[in-house]
Protein backbone atom coordinates (compact mmCIF):
# COMPACT_ATOMS: atom_id res chain seq x y z
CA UNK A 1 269.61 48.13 154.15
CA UNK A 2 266.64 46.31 152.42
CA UNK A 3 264.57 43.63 154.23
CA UNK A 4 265.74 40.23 154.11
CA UNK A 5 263.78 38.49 151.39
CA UNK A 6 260.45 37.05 152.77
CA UNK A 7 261.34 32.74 152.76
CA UNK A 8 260.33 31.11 149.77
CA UNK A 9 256.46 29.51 149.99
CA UNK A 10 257.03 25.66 149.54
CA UNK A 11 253.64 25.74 147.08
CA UNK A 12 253.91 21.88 146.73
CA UNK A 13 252.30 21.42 149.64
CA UNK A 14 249.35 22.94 148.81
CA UNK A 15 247.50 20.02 146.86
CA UNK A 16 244.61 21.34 144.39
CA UNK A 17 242.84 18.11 143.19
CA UNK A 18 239.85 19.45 141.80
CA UNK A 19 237.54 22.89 141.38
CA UNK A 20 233.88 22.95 141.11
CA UNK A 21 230.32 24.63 141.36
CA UNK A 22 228.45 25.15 144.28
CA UNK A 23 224.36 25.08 144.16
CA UNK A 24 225.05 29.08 144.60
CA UNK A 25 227.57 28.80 141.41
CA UNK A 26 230.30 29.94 143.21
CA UNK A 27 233.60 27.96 143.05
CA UNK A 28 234.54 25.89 145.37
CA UNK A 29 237.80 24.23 145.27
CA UNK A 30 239.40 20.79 146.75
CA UNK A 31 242.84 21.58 148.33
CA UNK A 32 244.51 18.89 150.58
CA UNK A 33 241.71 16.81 150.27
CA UNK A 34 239.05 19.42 152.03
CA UNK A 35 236.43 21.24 150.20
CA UNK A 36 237.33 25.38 150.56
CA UNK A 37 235.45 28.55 149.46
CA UNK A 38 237.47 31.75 148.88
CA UNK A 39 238.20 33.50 152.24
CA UNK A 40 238.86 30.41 154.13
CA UNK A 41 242.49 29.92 155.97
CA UNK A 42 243.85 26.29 155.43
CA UNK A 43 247.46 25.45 156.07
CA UNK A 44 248.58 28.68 156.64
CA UNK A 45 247.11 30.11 153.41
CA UNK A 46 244.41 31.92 152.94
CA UNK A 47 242.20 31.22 149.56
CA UNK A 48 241.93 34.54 147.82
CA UNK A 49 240.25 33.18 144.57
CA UNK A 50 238.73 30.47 143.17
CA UNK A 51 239.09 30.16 139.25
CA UNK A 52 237.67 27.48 136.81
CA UNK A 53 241.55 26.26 136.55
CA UNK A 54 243.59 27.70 139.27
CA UNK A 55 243.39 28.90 142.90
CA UNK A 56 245.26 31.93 143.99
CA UNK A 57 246.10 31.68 147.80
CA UNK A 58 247.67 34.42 149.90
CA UNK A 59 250.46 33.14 152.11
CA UNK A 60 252.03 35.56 154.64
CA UNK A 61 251.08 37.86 151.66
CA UNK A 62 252.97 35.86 148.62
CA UNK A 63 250.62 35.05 146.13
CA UNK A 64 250.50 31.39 145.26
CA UNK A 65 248.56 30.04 141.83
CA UNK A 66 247.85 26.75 142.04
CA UNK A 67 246.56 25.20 138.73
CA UNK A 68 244.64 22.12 137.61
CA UNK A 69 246.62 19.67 136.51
């Protein structure tokens, strides 16, 4: 018998208000209201990339894209 289907991600909580530059030029993105770099774990997500539109987060290995606007 297959695996049960991992549960579905509830990506609305993961709130991407804004993506910038850092002095470095990496992106650095705004997600729940706290400044995160790629590699760091918020919310039980971990930020994977950093775009100049979208944010893809790993989440118990589900990929999530958030998008701007």
């Amino acid at each position: 018998r297959p695996p049960p289907p991992a549960p579905a991600v509830d990506e609305s909580k993961y709130k991407l208000s804004g993506i910038m530059k850092d002095p470095d030029g990496k992106y650095v993105a705004v997600l729940d209201s706290r400044v995160v770099y790629e590699g760091y774990y918020i919310n039980g997500a971990t930020v994977e990339k950093i775009e100049s539109d979208r944010i893809t987060l790993d989440v118990n290995g589900q990929k999530v894209v958030r998008r701007l606007f």
